[in-house]
N, C-alpha and C. Protein backbone atom coordinates (compact mmCIF):
# COMPACT_ATOMS: atom_id res chain seq x y z
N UNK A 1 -27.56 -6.54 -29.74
CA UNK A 1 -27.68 -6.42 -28.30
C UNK A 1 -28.76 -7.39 -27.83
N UNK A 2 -29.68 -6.86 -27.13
CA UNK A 2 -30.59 -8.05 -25.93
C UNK A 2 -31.99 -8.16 -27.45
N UNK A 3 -32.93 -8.61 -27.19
CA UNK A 3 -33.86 -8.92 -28.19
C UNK A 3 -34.94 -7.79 -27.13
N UNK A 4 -35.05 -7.46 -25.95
CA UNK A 4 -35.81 -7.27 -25.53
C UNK A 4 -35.80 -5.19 -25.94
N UNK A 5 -37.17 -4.91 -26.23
CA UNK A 5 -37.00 -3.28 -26.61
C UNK A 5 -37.47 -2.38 -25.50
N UNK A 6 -37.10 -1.71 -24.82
CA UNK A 6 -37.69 -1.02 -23.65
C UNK A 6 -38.29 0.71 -23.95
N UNK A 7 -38.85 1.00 -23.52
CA UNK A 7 -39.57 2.05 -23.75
C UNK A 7 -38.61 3.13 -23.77
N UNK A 8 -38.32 4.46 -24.38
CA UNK A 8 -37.65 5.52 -25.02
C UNK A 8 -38.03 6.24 -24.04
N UNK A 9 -37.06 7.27 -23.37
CA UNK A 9 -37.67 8.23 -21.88
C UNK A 9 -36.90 9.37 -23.13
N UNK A 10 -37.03 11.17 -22.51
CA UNK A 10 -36.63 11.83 -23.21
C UNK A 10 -35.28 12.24 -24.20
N UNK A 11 -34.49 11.86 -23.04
CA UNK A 11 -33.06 11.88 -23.34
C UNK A 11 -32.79 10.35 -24.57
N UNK A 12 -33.47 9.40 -24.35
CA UNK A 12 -33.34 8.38 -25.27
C UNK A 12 -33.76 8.71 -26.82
N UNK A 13 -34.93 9.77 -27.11
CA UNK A 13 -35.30 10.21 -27.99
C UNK A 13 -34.32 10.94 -28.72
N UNK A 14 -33.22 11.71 -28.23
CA UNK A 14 -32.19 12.35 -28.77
C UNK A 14 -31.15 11.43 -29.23
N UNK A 15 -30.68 10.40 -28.56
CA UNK A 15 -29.74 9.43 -28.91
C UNK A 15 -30.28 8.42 -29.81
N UNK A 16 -31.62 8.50 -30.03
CA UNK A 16 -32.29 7.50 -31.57
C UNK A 16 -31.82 8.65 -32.45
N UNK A 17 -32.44 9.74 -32.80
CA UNK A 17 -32.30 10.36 -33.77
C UNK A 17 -30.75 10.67 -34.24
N UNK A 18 -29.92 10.42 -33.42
CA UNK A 18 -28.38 11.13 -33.81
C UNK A 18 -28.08 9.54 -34.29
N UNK A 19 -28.75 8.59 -34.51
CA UNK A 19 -28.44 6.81 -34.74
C UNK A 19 -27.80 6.10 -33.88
N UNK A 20 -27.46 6.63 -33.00
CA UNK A 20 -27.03 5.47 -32.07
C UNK A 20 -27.64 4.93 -30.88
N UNK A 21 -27.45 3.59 -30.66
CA UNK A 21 -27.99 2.76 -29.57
C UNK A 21 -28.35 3.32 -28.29
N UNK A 22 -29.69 3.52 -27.82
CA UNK A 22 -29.60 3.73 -26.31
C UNK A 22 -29.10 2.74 -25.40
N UNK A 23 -29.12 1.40 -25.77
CA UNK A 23 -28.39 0.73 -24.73
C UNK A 23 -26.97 0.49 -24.78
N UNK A 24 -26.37 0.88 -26.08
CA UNK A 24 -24.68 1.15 -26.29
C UNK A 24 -24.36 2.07 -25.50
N UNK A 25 -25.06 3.35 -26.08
CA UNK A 25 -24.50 4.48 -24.69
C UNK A 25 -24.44 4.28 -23.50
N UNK A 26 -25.79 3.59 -23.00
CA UNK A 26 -25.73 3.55 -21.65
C UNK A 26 -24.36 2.89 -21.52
N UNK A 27 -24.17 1.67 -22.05
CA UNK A 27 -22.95 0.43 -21.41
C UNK A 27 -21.86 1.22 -21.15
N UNK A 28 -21.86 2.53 -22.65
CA UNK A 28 -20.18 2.92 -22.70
C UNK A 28 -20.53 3.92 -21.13
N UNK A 29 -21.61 4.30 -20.65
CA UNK A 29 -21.45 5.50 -20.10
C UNK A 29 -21.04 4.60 -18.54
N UNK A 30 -21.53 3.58 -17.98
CA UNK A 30 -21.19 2.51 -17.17
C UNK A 30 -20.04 2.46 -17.20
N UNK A 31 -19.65 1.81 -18.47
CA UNK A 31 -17.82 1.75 -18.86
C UNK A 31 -17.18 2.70 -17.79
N UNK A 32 -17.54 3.71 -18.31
CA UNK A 32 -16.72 5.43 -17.99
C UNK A 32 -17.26 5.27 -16.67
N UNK A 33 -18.72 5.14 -16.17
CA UNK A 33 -18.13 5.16 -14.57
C UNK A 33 -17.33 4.17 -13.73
N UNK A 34 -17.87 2.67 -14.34
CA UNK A 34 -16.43 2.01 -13.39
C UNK A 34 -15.08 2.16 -13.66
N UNK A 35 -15.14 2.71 -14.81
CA UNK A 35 -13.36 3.36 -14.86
C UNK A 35 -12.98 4.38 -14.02
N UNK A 36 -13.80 5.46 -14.15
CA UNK A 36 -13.58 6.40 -13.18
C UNK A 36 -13.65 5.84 -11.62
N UNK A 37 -14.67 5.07 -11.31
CA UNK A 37 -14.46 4.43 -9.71
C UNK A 37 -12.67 3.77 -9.74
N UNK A 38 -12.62 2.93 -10.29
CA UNK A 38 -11.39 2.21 -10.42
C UNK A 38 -10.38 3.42 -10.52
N UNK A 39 -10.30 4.42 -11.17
CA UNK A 39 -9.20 4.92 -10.84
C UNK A 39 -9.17 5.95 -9.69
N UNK A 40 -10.52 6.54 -9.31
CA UNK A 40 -10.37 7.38 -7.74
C UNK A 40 -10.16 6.21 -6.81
N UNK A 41 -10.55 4.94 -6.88
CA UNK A 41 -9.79 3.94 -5.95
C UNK A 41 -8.68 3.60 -5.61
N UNK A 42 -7.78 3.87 -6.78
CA UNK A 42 -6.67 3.25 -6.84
C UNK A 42 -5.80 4.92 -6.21
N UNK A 43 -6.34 6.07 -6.81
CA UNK A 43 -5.59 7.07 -6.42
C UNK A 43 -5.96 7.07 -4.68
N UNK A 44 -6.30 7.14 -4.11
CA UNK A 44 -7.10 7.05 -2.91
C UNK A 44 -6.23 6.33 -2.03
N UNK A 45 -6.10 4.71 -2.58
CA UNK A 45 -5.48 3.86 -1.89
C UNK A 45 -3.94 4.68 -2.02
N UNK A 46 -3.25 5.05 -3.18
CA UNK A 46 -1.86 5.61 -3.05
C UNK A 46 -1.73 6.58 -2.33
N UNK A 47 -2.47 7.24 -1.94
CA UNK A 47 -2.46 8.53 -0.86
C UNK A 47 -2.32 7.86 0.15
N UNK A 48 -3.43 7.44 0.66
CA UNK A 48 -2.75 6.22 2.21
C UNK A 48 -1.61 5.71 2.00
N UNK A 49 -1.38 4.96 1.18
CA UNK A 49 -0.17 4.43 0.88
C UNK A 49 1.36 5.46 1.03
N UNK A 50 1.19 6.56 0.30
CA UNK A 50 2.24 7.70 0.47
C UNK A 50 2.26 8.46 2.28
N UNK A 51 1.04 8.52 2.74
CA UNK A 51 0.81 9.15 3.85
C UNK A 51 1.64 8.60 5.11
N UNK A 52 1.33 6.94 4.66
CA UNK A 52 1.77 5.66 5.67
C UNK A 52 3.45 6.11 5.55
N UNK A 53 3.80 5.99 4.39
CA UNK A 53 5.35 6.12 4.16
C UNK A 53 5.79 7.46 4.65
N UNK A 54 4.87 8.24 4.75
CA UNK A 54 5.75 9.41 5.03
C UNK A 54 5.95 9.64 6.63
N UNK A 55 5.05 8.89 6.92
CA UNK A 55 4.73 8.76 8.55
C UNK A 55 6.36 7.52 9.45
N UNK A 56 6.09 6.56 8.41
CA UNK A 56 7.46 5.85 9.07
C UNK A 56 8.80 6.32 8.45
N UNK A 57 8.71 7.13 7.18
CA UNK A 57 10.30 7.30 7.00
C UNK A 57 9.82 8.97 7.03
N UNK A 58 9.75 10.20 7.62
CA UNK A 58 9.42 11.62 7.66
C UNK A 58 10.48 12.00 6.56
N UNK A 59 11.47 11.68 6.62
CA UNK A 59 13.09 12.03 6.06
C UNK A 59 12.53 12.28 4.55
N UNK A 60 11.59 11.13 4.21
CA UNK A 60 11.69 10.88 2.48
C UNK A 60 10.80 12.24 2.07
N UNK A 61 10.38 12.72 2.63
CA UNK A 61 9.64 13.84 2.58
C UNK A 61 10.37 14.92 1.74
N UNK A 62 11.98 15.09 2.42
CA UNK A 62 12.77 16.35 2.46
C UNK A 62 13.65 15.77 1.75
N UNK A 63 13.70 14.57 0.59
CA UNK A 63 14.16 14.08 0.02
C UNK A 63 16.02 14.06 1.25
N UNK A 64 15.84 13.62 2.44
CA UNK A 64 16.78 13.21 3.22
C UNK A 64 16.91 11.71 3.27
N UNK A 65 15.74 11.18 2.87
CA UNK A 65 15.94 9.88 3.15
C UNK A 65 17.06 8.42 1.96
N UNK A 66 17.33 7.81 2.15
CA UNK A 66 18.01 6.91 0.72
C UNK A 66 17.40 5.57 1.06
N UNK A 67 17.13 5.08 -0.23
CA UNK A 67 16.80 3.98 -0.60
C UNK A 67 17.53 3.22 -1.52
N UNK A 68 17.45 1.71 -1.83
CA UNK A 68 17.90 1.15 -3.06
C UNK A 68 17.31 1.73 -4.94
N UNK A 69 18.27 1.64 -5.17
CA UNK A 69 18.00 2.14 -6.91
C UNK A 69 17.28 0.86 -7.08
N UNK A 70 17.06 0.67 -8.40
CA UNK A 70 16.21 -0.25 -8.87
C UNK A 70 17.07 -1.44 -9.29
N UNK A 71 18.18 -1.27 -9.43
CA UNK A 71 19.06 -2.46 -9.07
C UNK A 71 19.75 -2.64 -7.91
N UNK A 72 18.69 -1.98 -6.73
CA UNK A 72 18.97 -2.92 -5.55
C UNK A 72 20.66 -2.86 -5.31
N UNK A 73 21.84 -2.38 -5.98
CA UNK A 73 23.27 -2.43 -5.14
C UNK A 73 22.87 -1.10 -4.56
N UNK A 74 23.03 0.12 -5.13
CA UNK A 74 22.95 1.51 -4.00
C UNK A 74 22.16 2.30 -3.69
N UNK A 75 22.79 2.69 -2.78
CA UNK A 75 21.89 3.58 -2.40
C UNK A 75 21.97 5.58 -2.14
N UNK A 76 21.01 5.87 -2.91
CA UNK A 76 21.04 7.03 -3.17
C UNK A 76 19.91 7.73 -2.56
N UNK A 77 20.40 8.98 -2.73
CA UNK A 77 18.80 10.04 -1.97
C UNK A 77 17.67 10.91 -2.89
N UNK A 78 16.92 10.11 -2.67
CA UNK A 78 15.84 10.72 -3.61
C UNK A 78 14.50 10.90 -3.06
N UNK A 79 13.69 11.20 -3.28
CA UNK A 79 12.30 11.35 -3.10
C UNK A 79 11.38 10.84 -4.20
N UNK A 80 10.34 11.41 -3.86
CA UNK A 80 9.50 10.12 -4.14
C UNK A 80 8.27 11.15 -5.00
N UNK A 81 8.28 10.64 -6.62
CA UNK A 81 8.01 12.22 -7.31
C UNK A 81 6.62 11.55 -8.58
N UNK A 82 6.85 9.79 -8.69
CA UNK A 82 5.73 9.12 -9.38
C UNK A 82 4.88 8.01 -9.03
N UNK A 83 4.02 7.33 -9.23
CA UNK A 83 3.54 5.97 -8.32
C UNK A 83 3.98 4.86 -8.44
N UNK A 84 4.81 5.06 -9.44
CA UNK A 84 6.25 3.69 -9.90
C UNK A 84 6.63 3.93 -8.56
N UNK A 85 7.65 5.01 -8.18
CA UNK A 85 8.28 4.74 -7.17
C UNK A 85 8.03 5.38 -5.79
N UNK A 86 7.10 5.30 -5.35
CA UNK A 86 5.62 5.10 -4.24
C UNK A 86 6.00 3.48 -4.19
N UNK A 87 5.52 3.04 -4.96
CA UNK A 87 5.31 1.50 -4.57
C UNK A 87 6.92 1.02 -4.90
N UNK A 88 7.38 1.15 -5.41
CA UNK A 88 9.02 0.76 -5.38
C UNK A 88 9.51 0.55 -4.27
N UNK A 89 9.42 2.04 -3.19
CA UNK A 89 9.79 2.37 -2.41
C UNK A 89 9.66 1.49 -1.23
N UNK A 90 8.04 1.56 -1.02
CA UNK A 90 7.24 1.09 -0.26
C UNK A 90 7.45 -0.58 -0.15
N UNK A 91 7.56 -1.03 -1.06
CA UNK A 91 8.13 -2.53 -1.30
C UNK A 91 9.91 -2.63 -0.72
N UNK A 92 10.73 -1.60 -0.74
CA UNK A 92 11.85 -1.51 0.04
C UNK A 92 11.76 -1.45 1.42
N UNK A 93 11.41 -0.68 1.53
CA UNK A 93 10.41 -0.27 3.35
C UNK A 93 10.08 -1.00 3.93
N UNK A 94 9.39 -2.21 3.59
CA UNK A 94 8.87 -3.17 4.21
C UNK A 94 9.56 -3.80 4.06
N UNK A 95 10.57 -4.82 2.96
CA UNK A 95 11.61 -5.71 3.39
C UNK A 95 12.30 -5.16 4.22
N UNK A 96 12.99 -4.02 4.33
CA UNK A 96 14.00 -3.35 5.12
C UNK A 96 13.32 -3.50 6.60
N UNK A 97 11.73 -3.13 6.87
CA UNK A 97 11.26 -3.11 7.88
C UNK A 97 11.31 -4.54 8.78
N UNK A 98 10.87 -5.61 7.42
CA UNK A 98 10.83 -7.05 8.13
C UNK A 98 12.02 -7.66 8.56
N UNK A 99 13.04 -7.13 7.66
CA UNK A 99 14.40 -7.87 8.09
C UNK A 99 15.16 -6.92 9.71
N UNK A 100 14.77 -5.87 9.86
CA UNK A 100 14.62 -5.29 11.20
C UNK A 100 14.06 -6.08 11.73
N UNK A 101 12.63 -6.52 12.12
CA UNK A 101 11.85 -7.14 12.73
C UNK A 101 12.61 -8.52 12.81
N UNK A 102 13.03 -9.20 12.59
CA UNK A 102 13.35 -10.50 11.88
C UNK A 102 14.59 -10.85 12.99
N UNK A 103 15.58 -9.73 13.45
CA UNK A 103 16.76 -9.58 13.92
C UNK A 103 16.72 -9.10 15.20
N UNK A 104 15.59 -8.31 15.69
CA UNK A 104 15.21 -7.92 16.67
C UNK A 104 15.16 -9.37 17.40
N UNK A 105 13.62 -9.85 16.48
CA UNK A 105 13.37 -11.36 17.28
C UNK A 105 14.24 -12.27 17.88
N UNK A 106 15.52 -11.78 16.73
CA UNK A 106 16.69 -12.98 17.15
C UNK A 106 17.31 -12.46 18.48
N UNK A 107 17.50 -11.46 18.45
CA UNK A 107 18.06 -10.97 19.88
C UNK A 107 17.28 -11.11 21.01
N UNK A 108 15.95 -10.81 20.65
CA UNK A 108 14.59 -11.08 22.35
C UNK A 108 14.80 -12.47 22.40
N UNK A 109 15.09 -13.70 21.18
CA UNK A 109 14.94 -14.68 21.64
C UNK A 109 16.18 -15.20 22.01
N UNK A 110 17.28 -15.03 21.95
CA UNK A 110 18.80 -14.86 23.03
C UNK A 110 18.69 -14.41 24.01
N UNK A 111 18.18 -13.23 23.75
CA UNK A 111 18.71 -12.47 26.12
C UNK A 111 17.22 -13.25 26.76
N UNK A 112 16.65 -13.71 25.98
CA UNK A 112 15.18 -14.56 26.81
C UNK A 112 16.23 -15.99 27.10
N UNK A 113 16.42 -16.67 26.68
CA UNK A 113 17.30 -17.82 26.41
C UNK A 113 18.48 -17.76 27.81
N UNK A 114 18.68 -16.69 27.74
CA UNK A 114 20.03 -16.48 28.32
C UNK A 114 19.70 -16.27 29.94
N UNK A 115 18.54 -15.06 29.93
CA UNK A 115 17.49 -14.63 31.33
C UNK A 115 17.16 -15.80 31.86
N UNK A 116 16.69 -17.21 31.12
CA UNK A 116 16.17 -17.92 31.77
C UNK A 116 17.23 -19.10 32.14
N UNK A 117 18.10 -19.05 31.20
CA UNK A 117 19.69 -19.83 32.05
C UNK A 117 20.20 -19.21 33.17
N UNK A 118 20.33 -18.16 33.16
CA UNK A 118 20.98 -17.52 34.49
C UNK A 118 20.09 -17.03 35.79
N UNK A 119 18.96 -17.20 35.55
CA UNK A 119 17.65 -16.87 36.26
C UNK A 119 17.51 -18.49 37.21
N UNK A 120 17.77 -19.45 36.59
CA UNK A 120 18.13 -20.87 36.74
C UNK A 120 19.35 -21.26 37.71
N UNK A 121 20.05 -20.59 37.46
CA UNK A 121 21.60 -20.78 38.30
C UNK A 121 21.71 -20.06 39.54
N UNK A 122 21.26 -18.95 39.52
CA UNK A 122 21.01 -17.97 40.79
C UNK A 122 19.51 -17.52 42.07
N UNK A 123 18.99 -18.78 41.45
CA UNK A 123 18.24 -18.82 42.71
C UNK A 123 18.09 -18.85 43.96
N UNK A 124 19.13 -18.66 44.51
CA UNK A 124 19.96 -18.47 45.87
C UNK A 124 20.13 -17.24 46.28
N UNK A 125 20.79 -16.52 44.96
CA UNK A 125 20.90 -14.89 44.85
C UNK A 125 19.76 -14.26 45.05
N UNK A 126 18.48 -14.86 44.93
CA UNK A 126 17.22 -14.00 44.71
C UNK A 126 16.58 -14.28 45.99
N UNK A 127 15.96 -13.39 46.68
CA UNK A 127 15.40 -13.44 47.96
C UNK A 127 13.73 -13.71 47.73
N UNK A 128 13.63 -14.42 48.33
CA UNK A 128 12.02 -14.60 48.72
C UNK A 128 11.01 -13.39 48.98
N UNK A 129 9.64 -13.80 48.16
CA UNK A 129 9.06 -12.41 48.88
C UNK A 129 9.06 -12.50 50.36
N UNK A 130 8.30 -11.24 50.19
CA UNK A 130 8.61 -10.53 51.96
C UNK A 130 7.02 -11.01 52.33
């Protein structure tokens, strides 16, 4: 380990005598807490994550809702029971969501297109303010 020796507090006195390293333990005990941070993080974030989903699809809740299988041809009704398919899901959801979005646009940007051709032609039709 480091060359440098630091002074023995009580609890260090017990971990010399049983032979092992006070500064090994410490590292492994570090280890074990950023593992443990890393995984209440990650569980944490999947709760938002599940919460979000349950909020835009309610259905998947009551296992009413269907999604793509994992080969993507069908679609079946299932719910949502591990964090494989949490994020499976959730990765469906959002393409499904964007390609909504995507088609919408195409239509606002037609009847806009269209509003402003015929908005163009009938200016005669439209009366002046008062």
């Amino acid at each position: 380990m480091s060359g440098m020796k630091r002074s023995l507090g009580k609890d260090d006195s017990d971990i010399e005598q049983q032979g092992r390293e006070p500064e090994a333990t410490t590292l492994s005990q570090q280890k074990r807490k950023r593992e443990k941070k890393r995984r209440d993080e990650l569980s944490e974030a999947l709760n938002e994550l599940s919460e979000l989903v349950f909020k835009v699809d309610p259905d998947l809740k009551s296992g009413r809702s269907e999604y793509l299988t994992k080969s993507g041809q069908e679609a079946e009704k299932k719910s949502i029971t591990t964090r494989t398919e949490l994020i499976r899901y959730s990765t469906e959801l959002i393409r499904r969501l964007h390609g909504e979005n995507e088609r919408k646009d195409k239509i606002i940007s037609e009847q806009a297109a269209a509003l402003a051709t015929t908005s163009g032609d009938s200016k005669d039709d439209v009366p002046d303010k008062i």
